[in-house]
Protein backbone atom coordinates (compact mmCIF):
# COMPACT_ATOMS: atom_id res chain seq x y z
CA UNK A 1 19.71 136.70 -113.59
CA UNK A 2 22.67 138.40 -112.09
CA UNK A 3 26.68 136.56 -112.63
CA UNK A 4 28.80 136.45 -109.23
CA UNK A 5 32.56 134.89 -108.69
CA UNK A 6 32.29 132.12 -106.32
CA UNK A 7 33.83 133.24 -102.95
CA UNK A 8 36.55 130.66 -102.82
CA UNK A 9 37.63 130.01 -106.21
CA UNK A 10 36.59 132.97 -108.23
CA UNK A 11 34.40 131.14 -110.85
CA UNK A 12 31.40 133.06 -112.41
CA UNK A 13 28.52 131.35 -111.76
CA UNK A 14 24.50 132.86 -111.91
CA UNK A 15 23.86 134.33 -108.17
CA UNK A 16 22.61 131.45 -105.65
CA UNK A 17 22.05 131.90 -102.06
CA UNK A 18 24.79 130.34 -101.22
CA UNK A 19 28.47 131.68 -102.62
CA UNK A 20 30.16 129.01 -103.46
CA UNK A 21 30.40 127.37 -106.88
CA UNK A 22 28.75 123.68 -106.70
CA UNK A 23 32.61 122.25 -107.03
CA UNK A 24 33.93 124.42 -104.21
CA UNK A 25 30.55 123.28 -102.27
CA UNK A 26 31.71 119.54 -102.99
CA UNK A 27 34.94 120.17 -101.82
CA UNK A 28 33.72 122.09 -98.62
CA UNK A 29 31.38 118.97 -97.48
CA UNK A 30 34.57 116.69 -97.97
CA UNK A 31 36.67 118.99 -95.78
CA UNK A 32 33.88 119.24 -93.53
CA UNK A 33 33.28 115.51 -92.99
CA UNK A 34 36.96 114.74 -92.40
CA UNK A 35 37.11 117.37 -89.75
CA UNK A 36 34.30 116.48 -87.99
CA UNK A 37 35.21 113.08 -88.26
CA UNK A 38 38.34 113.42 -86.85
CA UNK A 39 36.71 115.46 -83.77
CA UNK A 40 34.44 112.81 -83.36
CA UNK A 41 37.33 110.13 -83.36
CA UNK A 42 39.37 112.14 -81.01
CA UNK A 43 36.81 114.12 -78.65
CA UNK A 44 39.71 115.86 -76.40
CA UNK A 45 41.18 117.30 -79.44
CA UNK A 46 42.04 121.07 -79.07
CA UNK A 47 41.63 123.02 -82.75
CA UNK A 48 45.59 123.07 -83.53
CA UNK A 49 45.36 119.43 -83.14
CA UNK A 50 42.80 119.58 -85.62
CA UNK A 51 45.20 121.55 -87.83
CA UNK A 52 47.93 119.58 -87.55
CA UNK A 53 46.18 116.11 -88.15
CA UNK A 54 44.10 117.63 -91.34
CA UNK A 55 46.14 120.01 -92.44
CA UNK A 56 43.52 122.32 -93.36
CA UNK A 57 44.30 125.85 -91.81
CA UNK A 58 42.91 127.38 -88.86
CA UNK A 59 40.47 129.58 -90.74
CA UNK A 60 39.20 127.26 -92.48
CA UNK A 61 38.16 125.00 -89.78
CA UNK A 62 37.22 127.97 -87.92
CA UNK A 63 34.49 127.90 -90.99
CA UNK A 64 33.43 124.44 -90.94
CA UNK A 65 32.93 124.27 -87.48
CA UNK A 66 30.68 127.48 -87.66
């Protein structure tokens, strides 16, 4: 069993597949479900708009959207 910082946050946390801590995953999903609902809500939406109506940054909806 190996330790690991969460990507995001830094937390140590027992090496998972994934690299985020389970309260940085939470958070990611809720990010990720307001920006795709506001997408969906607003389909001619260029990604600054995005930006500017979530205020997430640009990298970071660069992620969710990958």
């Amino acid at each position: 069993m190996e330790l690991v910082n969460c990507n995001r946050c830094g937390k140590l946390q027992v090496q998972r597949p994934d690299t985020l801590c389970k309260d940085c995953q939470q958070l990611y999903a809720s990010e990720a479900l307001i920006v795709k609902e506001y997408i969906k809500m607003n389909p001619g939406a260029t990604i600054m708009d995005v930006v500017q109506h979530t205020g997430y940054t640009l990298k970071r909806i660069k992620e969710i959207l990958r």
